[in-house]
N, C-alpha and C. Protein backbone atom coordinates (compact mmCIF):
# COMPACT_ATOMS: atom_id res chain seq x y z
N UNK A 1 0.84 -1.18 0.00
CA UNK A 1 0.00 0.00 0.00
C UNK A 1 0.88 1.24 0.00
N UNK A 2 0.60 2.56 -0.82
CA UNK A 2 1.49 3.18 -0.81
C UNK A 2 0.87 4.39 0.31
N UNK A 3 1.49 5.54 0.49
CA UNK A 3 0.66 6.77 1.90
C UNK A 3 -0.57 6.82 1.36
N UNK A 4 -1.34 7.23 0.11
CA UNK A 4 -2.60 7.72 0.12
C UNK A 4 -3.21 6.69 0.71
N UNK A 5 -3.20 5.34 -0.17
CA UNK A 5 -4.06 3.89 0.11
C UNK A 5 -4.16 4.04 1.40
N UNK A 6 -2.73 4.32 2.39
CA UNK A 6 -3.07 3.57 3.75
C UNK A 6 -4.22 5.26 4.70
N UNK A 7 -3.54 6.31 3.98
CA UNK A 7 -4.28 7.84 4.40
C UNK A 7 -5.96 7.16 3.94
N UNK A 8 -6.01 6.87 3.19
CA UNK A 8 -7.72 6.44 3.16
C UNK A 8 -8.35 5.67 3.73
N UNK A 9 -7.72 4.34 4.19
CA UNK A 9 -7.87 3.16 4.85
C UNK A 9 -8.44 3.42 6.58
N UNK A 10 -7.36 4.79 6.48
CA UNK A 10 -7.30 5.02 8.06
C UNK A 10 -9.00 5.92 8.01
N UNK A 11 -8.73 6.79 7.07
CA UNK A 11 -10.25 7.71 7.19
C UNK A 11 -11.61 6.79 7.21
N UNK A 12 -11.69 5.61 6.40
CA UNK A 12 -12.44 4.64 6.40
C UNK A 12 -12.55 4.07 7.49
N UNK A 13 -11.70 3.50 8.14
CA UNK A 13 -11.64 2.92 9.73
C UNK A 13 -12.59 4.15 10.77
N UNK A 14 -12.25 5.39 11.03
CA UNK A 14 -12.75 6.18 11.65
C UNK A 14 -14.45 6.17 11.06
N UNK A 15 -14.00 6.61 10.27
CA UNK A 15 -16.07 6.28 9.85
C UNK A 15 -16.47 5.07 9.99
N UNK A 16 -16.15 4.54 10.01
CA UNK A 16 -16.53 2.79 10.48
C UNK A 16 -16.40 2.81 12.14
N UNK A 17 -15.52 3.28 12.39
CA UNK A 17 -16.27 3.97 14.29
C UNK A 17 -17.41 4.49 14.73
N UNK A 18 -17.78 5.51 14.09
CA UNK A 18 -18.53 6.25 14.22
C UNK A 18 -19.50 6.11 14.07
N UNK A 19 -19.83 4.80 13.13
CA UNK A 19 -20.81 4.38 12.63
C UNK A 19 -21.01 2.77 13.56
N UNK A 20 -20.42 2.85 14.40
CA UNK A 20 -20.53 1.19 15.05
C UNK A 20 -20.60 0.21 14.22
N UNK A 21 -19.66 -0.16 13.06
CA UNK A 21 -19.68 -0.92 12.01
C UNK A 21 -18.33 -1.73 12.56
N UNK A 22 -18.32 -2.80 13.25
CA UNK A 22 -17.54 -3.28 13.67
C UNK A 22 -16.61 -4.31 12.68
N UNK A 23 -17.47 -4.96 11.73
CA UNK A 23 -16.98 -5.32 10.52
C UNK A 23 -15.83 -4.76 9.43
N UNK A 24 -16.43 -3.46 9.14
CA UNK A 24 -15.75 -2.49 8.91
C UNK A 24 -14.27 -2.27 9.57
N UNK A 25 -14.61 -1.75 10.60
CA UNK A 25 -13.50 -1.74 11.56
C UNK A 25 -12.26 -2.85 11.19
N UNK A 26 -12.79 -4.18 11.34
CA UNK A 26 -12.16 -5.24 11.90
C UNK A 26 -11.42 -5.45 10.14
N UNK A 27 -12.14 -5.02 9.09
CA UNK A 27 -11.37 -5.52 8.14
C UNK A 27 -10.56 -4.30 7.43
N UNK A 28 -10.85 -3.04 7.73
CA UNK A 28 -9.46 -2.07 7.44
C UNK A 28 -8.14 -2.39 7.98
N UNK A 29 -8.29 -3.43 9.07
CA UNK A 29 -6.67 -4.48 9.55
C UNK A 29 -6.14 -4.91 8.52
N UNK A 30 -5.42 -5.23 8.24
CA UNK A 30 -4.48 -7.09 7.48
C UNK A 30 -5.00 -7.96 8.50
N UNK A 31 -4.84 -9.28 8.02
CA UNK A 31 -4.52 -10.24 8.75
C UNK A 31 -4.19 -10.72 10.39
N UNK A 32 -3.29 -9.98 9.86
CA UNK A 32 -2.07 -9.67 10.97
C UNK A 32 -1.88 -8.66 12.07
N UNK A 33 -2.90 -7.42 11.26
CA UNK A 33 -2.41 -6.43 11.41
C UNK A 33 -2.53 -6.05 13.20
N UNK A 34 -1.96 -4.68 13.70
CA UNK A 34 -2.03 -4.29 15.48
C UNK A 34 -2.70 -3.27 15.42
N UNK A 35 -3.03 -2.94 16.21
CA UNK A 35 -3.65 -1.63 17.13
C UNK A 35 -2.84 -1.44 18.64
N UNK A 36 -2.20 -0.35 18.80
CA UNK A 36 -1.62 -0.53 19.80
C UNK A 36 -1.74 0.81 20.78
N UNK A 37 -2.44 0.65 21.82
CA UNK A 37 -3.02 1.21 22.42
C UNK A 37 -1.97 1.52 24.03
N UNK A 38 -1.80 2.52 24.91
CA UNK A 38 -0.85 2.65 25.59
C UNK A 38 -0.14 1.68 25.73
N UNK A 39 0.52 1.35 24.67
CA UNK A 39 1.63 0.55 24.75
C UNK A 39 1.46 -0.72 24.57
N UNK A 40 0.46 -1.35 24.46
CA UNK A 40 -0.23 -2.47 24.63
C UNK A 40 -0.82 -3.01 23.18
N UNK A 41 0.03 -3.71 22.67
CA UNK A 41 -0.06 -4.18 21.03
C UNK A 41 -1.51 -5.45 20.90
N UNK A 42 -2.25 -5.13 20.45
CA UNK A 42 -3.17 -6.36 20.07
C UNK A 42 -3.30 -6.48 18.75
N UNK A 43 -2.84 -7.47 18.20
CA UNK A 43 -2.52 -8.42 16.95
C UNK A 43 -3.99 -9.51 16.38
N UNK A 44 -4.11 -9.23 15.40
CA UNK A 44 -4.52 -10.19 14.57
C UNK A 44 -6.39 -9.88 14.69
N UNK A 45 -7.21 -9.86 13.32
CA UNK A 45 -8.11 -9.63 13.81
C UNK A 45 -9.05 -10.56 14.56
N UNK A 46 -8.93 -11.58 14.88
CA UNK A 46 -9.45 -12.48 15.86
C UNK A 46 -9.51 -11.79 17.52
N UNK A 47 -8.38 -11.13 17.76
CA UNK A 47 -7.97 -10.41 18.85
C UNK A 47 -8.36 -9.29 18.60
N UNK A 48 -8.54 -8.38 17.69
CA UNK A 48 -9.01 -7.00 17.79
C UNK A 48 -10.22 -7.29 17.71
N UNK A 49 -10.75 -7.94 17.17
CA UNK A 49 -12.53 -8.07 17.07
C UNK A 49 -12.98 -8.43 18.96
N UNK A 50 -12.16 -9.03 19.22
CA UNK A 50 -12.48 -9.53 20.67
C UNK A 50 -12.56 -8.25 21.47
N UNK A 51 -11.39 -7.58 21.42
CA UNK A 51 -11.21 -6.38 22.00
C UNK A 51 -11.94 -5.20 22.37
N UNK A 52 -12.54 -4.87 20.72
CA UNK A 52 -13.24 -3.95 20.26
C UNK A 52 -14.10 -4.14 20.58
N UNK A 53 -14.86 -5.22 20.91
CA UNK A 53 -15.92 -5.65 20.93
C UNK A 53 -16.52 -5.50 22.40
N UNK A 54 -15.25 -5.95 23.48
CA UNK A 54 -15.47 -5.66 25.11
C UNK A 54 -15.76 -4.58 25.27
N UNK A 55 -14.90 -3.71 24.39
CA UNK A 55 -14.50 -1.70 25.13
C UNK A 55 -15.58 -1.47 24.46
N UNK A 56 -16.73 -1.76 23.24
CA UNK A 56 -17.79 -1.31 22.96
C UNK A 56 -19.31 -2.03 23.80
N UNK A 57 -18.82 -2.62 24.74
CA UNK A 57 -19.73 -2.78 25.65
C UNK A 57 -19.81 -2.02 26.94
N UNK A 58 -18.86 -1.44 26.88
CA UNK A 58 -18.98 -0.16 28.03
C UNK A 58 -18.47 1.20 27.50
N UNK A 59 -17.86 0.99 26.53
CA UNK A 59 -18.09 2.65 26.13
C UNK A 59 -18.94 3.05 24.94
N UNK A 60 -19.80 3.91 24.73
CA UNK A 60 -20.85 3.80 24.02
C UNK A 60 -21.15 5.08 23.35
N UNK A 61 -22.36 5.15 22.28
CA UNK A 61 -21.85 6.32 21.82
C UNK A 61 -21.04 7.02 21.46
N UNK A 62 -19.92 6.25 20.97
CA UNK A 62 -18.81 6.95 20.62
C UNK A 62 -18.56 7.91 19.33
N UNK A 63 -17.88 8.79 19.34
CA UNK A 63 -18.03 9.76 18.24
C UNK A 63 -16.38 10.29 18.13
N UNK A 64 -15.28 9.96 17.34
CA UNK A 64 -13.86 10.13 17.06
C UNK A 64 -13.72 10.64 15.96
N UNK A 65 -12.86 11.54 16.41
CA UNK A 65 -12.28 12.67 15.33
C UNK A 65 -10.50 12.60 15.23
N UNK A 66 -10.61 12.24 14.13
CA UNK A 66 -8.93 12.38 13.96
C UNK A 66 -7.88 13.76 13.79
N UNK A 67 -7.27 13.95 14.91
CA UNK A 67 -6.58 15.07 15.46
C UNK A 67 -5.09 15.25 14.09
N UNK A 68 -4.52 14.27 13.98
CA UNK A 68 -3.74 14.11 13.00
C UNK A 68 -3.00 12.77 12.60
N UNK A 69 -2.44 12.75 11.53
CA UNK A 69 -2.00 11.13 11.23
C UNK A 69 -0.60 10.94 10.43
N UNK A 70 -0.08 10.28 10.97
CA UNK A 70 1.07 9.85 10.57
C UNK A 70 1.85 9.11 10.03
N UNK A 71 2.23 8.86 8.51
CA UNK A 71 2.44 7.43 7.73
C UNK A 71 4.20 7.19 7.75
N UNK A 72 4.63 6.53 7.83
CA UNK A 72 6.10 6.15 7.82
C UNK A 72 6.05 4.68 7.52
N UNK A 73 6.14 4.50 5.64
CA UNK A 73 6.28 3.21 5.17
C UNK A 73 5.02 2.84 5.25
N UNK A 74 4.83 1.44 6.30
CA UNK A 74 3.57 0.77 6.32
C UNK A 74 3.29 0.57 7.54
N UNK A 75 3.45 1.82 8.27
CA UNK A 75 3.18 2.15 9.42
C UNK A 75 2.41 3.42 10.23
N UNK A 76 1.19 3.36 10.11
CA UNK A 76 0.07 4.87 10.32
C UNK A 76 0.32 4.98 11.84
N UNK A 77 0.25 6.01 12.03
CA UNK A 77 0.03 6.58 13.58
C UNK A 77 -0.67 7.81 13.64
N UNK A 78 -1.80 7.74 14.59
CA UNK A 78 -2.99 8.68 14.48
C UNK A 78 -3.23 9.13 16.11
N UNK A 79 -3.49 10.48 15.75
CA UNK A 79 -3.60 11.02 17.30
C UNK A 79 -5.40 11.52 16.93
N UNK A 80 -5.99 11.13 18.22
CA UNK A 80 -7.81 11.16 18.19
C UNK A 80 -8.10 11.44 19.21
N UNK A 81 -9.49 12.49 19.03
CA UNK A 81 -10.23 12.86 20.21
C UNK A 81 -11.52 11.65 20.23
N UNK A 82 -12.03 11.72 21.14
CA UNK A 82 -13.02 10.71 21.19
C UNK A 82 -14.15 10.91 22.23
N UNK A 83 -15.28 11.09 21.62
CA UNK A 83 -16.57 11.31 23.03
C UNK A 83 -17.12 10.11 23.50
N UNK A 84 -16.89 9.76 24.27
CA UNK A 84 -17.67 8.23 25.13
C UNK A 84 -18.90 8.50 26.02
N UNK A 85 -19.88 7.79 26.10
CA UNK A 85 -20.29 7.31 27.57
C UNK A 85 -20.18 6.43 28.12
N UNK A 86 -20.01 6.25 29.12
CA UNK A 86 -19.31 5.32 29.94
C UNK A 86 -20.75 4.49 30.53
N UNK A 87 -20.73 3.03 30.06
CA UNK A 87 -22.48 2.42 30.52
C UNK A 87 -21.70 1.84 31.71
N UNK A 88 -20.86 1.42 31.63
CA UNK A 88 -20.59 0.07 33.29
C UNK A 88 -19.39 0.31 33.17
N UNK A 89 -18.71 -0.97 33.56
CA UNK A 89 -17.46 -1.30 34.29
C UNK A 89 -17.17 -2.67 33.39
N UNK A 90 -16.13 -2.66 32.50
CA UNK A 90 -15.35 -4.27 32.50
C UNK A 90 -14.23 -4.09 31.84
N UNK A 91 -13.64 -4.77 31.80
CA UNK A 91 -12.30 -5.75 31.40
C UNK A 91 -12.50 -5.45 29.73
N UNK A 92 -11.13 -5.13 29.25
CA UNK A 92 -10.77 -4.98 28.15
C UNK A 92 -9.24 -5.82 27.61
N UNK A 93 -8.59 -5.52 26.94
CA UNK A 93 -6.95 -6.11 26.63
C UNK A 93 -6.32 -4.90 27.16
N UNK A 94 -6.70 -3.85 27.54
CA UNK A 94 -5.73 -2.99 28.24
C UNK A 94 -5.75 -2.58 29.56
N UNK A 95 -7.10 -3.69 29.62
CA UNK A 95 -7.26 -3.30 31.17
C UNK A 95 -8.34 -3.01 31.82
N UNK A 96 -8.66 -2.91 32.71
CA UNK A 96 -10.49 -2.25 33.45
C UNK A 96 -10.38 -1.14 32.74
N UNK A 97 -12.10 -1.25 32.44
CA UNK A 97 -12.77 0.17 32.51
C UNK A 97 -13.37 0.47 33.07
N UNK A 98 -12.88 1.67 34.17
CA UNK A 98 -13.95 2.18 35.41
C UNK A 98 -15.26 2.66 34.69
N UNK A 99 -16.39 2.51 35.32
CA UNK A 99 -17.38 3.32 35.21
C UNK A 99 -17.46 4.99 35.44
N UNK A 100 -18.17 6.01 35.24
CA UNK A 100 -17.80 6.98 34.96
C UNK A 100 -18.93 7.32 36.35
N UNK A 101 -18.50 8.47 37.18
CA UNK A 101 -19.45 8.74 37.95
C UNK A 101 -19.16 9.19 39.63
């Protein structure tokens, strides 16, 4: 993929947030591909679908805006604001999510 392909891929992924299209989401990955979240790499979409799938059971309503993005090779890095509500409390791959309150 060369910068635009992956610059579009990424804009596609965000609207596929926004839109709770988890499908979407899960196949703007590779295979293979990570998401790596404070530091905390989750690989492969079997594992990101899992993931995504916990943190969208307690954070809800979500609405992300991409602050700016960064391509080096075949490697994007994106800085995002993000509006949540917080429904409960659970377990994610990075960890608890407190409830909000």
């Amino acid at each position: 993929m060369d910068e635009e392909q992956i610059r579009s891929r990424i804009k596609s992924w965000v609207a596929a947030q926004n839109a709770d299209d988890l499908d979407a989401i899960i196949n703007a990955y590779s295979p293979d591909g990570c998401r790596v979240h404070n530091g905390v790499p989750v690989c492969g979409r079997e594992q990101l679908r899992k993931t995504y799938a916990g943190v969208w059971n307690v954070l809800t309503h979500r609405t992300m805006k991409m602050q700016n993005l960064l391509v080096c090779g075949n490697t994007a890095v994106m800085e995002y604001t993000e509006d949540v509500t917080h429904a409960g409390t659970g377990g994610s791959t990075y960890g608890e999510i407190a409830g909000s309150g």
